[in-house]
C-alpha atoms as a PDB file:
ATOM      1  CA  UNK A   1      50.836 -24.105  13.830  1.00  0.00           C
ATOM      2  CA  UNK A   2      48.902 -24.807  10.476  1.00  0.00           C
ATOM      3  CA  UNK A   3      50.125 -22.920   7.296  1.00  0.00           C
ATOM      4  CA  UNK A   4      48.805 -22.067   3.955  1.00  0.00           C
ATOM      5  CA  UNK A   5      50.505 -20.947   1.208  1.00  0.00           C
ATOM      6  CA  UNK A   6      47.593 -18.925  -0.943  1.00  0.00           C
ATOM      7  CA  UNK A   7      48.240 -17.826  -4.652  1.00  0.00           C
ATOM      8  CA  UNK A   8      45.682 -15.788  -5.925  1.00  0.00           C
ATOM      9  CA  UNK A   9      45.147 -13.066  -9.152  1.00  0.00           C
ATOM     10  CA  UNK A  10      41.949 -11.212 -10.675  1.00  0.00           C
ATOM     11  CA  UNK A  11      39.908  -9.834  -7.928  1.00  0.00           C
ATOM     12  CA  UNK A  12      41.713 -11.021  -5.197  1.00  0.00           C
ATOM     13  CA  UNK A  13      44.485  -8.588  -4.878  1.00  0.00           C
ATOM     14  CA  UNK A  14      42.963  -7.313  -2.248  1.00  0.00           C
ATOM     15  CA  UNK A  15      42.797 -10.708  -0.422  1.00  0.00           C
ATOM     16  CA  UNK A  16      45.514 -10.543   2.131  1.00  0.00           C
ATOM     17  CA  UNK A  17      44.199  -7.000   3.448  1.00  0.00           C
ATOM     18  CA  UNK A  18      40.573  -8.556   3.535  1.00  0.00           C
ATOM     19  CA  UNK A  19      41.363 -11.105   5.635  1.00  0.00           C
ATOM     20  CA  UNK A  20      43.863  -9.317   7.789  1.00  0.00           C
ATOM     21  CA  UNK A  21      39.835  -6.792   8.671  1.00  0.00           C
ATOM     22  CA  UNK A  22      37.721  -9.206   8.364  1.00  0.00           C
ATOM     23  CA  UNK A  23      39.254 -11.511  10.958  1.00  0.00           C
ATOM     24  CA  UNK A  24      40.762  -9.686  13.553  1.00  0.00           C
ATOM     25  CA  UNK A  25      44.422 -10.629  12.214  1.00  0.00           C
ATOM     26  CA  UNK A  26      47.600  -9.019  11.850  1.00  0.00           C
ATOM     27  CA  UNK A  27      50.045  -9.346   8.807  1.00  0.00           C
ATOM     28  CA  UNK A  28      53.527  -8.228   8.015  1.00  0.00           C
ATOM     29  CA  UNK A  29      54.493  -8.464   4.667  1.00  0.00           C
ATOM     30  CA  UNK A  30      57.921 -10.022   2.831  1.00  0.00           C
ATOM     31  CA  UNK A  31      59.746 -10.265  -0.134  1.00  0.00           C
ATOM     32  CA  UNK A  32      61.034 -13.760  -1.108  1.00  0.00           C
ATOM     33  CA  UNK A  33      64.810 -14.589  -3.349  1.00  0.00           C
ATOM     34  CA  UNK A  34      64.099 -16.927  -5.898  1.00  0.00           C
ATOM     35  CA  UNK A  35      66.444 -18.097  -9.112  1.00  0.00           C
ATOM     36  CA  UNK A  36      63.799 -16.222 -11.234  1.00  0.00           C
ATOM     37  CA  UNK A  37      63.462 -13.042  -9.322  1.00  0.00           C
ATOM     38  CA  UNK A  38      61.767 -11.710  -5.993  1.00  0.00           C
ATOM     39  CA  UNK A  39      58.236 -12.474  -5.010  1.00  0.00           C
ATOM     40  CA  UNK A  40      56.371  -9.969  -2.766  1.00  0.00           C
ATOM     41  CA  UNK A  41      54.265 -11.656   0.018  1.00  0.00           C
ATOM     42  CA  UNK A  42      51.908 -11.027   2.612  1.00  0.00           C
ATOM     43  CA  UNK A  43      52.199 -13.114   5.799  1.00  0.00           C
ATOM     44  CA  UNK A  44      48.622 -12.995   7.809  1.00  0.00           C
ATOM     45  CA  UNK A  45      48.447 -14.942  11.234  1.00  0.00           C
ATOM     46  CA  UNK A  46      45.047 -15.368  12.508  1.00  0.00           C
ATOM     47  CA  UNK A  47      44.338 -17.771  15.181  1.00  0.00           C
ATOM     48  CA  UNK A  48      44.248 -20.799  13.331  1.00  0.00           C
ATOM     49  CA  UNK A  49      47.469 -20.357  11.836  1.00  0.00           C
ATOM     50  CA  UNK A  50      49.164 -18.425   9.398  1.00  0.00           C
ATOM     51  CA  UNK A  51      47.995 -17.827   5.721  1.00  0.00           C
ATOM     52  CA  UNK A  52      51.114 -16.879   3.099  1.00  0.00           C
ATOM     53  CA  UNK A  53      49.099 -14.757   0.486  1.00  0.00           C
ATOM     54  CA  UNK A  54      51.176 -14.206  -2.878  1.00  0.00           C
ATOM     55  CA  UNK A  55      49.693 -12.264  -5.618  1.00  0.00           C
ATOM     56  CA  UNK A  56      50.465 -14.283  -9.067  1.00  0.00           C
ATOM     57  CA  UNK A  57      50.409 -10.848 -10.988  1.00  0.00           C
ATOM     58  CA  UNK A  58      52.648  -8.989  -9.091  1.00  0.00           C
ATOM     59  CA  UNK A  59      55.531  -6.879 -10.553  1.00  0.00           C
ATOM     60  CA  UNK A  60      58.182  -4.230  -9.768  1.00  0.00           C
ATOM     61  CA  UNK A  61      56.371  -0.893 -11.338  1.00  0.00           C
ATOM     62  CA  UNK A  62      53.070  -2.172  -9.815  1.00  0.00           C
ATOM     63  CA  UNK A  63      51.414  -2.944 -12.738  1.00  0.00           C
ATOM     64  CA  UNK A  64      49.556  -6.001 -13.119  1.00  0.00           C
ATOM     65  CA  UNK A  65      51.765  -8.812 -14.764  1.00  0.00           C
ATOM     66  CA  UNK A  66      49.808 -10.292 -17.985  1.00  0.00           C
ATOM     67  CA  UNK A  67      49.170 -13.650 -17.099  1.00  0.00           C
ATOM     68  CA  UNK A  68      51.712 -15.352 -20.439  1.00  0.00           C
ATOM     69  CA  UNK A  69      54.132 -13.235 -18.492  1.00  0.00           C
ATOM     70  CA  UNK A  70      54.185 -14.375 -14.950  1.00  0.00           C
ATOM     71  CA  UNK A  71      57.162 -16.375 -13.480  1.00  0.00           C
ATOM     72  CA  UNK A  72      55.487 -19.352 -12.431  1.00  0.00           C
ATOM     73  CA  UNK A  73      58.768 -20.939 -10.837  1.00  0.00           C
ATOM     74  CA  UNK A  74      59.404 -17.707  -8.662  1.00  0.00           C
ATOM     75  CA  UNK A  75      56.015 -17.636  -7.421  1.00  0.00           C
ATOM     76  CA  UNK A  76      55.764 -21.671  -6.463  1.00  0.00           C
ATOM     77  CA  UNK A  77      59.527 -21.158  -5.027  1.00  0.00           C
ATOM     78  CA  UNK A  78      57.817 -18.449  -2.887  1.00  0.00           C
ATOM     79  CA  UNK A  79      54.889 -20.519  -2.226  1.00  0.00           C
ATOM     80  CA  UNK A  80      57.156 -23.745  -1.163  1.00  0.00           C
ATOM     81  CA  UNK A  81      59.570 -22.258   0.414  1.00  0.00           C
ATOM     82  CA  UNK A  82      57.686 -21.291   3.707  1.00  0.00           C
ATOM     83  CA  UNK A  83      57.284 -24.439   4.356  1.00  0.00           C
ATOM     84  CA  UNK A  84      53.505 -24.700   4.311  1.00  0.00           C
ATOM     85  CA  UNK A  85      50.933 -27.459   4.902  1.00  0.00           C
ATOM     86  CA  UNK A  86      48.926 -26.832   1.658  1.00  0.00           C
ATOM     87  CA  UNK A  87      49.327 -24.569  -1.203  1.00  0.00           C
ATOM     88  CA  UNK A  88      45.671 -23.107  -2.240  1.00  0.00           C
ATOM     89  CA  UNK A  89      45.081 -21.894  -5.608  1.00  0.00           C
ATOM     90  CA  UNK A  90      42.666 -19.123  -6.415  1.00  0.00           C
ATOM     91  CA  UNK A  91      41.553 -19.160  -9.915  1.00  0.00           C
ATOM     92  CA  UNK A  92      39.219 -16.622 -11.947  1.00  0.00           C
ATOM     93  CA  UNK A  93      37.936 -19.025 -14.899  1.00  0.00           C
ATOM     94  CA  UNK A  94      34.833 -18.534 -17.030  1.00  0.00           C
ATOM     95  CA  UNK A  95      32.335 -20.887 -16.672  1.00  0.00           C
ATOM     96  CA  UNK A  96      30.969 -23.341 -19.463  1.00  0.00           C
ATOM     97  CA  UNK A  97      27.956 -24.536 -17.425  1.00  0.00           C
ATOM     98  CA  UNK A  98      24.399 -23.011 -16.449  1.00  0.00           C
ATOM     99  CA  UNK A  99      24.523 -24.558 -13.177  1.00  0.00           C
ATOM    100  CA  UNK A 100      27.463 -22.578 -12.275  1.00  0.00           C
ATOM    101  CA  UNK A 101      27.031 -19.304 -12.955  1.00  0.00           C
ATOM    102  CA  UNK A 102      29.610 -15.908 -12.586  1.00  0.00           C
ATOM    103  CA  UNK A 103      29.811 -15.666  -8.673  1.00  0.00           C
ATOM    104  CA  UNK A 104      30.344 -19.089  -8.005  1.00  0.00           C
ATOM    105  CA  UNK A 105      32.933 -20.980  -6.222  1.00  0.00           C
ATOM    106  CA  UNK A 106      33.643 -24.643  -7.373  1.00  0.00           C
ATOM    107  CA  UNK A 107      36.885 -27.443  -6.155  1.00  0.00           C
ATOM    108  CA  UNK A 108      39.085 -28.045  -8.997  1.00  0.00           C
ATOM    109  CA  UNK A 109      38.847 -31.742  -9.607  1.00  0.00           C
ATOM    110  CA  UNK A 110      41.650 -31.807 -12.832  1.00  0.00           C
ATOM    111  CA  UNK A 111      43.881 -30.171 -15.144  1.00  0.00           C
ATOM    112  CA  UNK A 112      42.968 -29.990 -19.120  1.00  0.00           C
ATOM    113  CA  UNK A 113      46.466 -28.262 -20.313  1.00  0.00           C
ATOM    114  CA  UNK A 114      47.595 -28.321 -23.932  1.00  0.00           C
ATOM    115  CA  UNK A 115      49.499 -25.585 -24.009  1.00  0.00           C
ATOM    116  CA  UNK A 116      52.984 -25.781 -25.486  1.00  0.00           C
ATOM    117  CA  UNK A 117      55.072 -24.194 -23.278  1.00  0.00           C
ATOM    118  CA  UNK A 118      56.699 -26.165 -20.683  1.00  0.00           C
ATOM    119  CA  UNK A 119      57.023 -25.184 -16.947  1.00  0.00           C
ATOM    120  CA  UNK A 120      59.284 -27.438 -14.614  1.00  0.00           C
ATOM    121  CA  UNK A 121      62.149 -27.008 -12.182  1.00  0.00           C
ATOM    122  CA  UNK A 122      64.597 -29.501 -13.875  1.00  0.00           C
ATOM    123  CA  UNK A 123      65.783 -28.252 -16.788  1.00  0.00           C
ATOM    124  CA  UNK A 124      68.944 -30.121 -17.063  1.00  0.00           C
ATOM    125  CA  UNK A 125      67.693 -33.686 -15.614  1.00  0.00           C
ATOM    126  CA  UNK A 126      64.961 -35.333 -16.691  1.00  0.00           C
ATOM    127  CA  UNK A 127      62.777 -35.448 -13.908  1.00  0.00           C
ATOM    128  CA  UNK A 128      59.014 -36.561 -13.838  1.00  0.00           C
ATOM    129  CA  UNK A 129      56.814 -35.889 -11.724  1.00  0.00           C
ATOM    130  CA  UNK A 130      52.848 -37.806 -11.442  1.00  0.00           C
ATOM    131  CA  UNK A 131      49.685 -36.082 -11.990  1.00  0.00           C
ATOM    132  CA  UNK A 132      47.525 -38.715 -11.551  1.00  0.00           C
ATOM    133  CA  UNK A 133      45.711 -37.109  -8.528  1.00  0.00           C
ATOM    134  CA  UNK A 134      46.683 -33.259  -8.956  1.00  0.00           C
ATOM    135  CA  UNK A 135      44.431 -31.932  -5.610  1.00  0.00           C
ATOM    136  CA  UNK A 136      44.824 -33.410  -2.370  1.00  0.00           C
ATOM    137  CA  UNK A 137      41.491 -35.289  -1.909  1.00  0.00           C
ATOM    138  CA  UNK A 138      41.047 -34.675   2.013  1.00  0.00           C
ATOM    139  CA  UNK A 139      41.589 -30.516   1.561  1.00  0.00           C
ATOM    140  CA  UNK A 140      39.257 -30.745  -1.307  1.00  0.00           C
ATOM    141  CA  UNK A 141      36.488 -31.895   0.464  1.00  0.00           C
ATOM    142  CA  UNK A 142      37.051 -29.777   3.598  1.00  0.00           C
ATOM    143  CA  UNK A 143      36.479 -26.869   0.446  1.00  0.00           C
ATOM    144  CA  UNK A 144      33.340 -28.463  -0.930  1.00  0.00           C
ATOM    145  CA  UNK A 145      31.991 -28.386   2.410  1.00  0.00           C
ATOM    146  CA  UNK A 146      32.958 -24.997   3.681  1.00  0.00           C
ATOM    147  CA  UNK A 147      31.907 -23.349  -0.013  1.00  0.00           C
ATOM    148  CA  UNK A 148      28.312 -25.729   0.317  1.00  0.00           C
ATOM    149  CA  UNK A 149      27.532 -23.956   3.430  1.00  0.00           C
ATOM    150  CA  UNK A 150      28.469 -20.704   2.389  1.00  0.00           C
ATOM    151  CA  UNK A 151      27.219 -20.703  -1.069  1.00  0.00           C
ATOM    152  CA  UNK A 152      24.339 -23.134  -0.177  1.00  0.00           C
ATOM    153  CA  UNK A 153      25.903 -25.715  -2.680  1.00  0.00           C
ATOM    154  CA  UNK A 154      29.170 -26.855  -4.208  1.00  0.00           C
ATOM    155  CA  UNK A 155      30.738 -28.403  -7.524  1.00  0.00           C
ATOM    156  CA  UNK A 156      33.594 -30.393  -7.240  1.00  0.00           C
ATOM    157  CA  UNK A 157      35.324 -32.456  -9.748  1.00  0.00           C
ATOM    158  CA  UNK A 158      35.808 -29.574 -12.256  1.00  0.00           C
ATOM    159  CA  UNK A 159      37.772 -29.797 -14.790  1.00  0.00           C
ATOM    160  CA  UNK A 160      39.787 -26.816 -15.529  1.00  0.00           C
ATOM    161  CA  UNK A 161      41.662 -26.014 -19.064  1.00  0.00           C
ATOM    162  CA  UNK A 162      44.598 -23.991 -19.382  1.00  0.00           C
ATOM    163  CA  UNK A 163      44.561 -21.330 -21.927  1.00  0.00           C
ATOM    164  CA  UNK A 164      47.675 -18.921 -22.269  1.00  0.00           C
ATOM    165  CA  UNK A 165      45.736 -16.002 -22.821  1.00  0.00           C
ATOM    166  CA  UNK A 166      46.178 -12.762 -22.382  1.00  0.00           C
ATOM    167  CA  UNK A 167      43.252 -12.432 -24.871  1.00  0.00           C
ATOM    168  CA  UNK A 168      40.305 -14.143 -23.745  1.00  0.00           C
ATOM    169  CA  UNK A 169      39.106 -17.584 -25.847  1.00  0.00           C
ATOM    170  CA  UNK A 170      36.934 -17.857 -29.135  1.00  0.00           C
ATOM    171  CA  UNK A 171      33.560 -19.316 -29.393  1.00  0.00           C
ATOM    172  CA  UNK A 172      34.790 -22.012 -30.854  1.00  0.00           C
ATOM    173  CA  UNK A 173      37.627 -22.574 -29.035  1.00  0.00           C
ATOM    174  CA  UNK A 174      35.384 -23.155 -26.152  1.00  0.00           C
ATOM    175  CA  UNK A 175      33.152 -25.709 -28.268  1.00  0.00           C
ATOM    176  CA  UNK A 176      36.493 -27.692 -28.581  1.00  0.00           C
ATOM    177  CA  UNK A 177      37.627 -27.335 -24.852  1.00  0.00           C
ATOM    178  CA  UNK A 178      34.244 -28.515 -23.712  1.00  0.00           C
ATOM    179  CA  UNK A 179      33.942 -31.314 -26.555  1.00  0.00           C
ATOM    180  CA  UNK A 180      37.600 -32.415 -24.941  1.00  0.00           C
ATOM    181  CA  UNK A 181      35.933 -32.352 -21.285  1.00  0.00           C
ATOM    182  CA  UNK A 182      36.594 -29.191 -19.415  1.00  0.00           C
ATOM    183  CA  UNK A 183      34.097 -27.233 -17.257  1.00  0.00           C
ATOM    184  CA  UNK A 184      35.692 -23.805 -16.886  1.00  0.00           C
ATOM    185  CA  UNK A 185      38.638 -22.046 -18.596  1.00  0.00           C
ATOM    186  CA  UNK A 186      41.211 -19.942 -17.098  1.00  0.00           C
ATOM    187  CA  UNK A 187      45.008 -18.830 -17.760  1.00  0.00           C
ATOM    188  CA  UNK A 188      46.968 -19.798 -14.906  1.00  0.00           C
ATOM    189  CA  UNK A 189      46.256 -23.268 -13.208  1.00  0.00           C
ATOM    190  CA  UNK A 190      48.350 -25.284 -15.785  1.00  0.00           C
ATOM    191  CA  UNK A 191      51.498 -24.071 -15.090  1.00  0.00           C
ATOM    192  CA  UNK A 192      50.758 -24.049 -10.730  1.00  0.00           C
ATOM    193  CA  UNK A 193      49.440 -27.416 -11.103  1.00  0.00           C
ATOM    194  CA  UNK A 194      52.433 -28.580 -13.060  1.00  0.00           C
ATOM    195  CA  UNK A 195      55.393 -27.243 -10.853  1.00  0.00           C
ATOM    196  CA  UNK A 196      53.227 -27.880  -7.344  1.00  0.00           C
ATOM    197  CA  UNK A 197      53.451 -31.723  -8.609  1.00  0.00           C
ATOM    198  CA  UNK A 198      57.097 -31.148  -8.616  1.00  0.00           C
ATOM    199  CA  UNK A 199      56.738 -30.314  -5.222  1.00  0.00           C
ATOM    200  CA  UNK A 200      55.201 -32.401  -3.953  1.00  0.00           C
ATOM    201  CA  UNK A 201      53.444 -30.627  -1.274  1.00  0.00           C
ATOM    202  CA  UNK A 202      49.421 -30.749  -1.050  1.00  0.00           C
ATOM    203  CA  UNK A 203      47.779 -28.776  -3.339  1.00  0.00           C
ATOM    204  CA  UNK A 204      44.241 -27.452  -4.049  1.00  0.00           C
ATOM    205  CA  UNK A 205      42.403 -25.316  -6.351  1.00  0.00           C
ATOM    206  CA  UNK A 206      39.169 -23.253  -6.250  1.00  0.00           C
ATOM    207  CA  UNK A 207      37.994 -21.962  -9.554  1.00  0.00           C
ATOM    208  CA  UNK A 208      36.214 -19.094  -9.199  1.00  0.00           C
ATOM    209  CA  UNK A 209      33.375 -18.534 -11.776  1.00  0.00           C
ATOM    210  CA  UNK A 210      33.887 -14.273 -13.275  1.00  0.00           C
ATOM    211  CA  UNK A 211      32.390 -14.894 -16.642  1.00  0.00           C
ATOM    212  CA  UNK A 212      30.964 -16.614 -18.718  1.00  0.00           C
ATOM    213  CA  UNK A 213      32.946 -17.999 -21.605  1.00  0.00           C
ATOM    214  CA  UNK A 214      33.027 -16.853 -24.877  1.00  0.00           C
ATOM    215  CA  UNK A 215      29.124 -17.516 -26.489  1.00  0.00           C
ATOM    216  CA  UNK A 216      28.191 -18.917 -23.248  1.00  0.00           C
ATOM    217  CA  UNK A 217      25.708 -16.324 -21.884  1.00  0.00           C
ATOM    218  CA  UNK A 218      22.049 -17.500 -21.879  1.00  0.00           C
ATOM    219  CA  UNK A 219      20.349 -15.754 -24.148  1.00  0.00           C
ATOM    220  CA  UNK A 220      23.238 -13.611 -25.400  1.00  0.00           C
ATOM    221  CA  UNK A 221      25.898 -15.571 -27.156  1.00  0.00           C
ATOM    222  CA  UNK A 222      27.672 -12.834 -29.023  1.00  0.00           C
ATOM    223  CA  UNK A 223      28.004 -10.974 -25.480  1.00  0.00           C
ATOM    224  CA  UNK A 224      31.647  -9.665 -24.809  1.00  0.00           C
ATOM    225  CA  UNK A 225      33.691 -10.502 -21.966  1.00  0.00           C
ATOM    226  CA  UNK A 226      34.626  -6.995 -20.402  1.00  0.00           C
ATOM    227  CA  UNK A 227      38.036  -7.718 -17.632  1.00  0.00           C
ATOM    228  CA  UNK A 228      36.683  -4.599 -15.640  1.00  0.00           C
ATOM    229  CA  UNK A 229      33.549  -6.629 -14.887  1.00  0.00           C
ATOM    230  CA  UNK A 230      35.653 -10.021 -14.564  1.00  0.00           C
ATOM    231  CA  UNK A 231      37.565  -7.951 -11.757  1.00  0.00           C
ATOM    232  CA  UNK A 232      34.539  -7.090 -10.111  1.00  0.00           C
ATOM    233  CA  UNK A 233      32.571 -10.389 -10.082  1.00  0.00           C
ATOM    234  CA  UNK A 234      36.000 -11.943  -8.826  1.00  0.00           C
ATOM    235  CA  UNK A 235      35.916  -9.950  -6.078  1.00  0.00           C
ATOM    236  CA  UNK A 236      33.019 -10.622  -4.720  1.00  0.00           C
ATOM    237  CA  UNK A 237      33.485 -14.423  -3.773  1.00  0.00           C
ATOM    238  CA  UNK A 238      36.500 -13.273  -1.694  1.00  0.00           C
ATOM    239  CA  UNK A 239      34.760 -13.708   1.537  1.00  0.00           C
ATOM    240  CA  UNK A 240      33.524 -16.989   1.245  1.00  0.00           C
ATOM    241  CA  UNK A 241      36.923 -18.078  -0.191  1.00  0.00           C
ATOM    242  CA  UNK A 242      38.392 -16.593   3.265  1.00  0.00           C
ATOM    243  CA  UNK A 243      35.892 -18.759   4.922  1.00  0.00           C
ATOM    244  CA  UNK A 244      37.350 -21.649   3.423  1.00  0.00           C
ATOM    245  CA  UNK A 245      41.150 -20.874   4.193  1.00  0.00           C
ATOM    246  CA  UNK A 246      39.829 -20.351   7.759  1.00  0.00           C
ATOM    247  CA  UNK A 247      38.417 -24.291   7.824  1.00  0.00           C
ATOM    248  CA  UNK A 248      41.233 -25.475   6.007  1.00  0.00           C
ATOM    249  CA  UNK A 249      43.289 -24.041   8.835  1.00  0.00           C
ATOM    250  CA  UNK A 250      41.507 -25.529  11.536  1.00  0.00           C
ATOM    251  CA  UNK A 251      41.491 -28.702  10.143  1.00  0.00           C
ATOM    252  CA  UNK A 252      45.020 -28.820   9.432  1.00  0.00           C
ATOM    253  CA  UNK A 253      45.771 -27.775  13.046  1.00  0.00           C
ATOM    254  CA  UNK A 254      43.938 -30.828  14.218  1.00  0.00           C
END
């Protein structure tokens, strides 16, 4: 039987109990040991397989871990550690493009991340691991083709850069990001993409387009990016990115 692994954060924390009405599935849900502490996940089984949903923001109190405080190690333990086919990751980002707009769904194509702080598993040998190809080209193109029929088309190639937040990006810092290649910007792909090459288990990402970036709005540059909103827009594209897990599933099960 297929399996996905799914992490997923603004406006999808609703995903796994989505899924588990919208398909006709049943779930059960789990909490998985890791060195860096215990990772809450929902285990949905659907016909196709089973889908492994972890929630990158989770935390003990249930308030919603800040994303230059989440334990990227514990949550890719979880992720790996059932043993899946694919790891999927969701991805709020805000767009720098007019042809992809807040509301859409793109395929990750590669990883623009600069930050300074380093995230592997080998701390105390050297170990490294090639990011030449970060997405698993065949899973990436059963997404563009799912999203193209849901969304009536689909970007793939995207470049996404890794900012640390929690405070969204400057003007500016945009211009530069863009200048340097990137398409969308978001605050937790860099450190996924990094450990999941560690891995070494198939990975892929779909950016999900919330916002705009900062002085990106047509017509409005100086418009402010308000999370509620970001939330909201987010949570819209869940369906169609349920669609997608349910192709990937078939397809793996072939």
């Amino acid at each position: 039987m297929a399996r996905i692994a799914v992490l997923c954060g603004t406006g999808m924390s609703a995903f796994a109990s989505e899924l588990v009405s919208m398909r006709g599935a049943t779930s059960e849900t789990m909490r998985i040991d890791s060195d860096w502490g215990q990772v809450p996940a929902t285990l949905v089984s659907v016909s196709e397989g089973e889908i492994l949903v972890i929630d990158r923001h989770h935390s003990g109190d249930g308030s919603r871990t800040p994303p230059h405080m989440i334990e990227h190690r514990a949550n890719i333990h979880a992720a790996a550690s059932c043993q899946p086919d694919l790891v999927v990751s969701i991805n709020s980002v805000g767009t720098m493009r007019e042809d992809m707009p807040p509301g859409t769904i793109a395929v990750a194509g590669d990883v623009l991340d600069l930050a300074e702080r380093p995230w592997t598993f080998h701390d105390d040998d050297a170990s490294h691991a090639d990011r030449t190809s970060p997405f698993d080209s065949a899973a990436s193109e059963t997404c563009v083709r799912t999203i193209g029929t849901s969304q009536g088309f689909a970007l793939s190639g995207i470049v996404v850069a890794q900012c640390i937040g929690p405070q969204f990006e400057s003007p500016s810092e945009i211009d530069a990001l863009e200048r340097l290649g990137a398409d969308v910007v978001g605050m937790t792909l860099g450190p996924e993409s990094r450990l999941m090459s560690e891995r070494g288990i198939p990975h892929v990402a779909l950016p999900c387009c919330s916002n705009w970036a900062a002085g990106r709005a047509p017509g409005s540059p100086d418009s402010a990016i308000d999370h509620e909103l970001v939330d909201a827009v987010a949570a819209t594209m869940s369906e169609r990115v349920g669609d997608c897990m349910m192709m990937l599933l078939t397809e793996l099960g072939d």
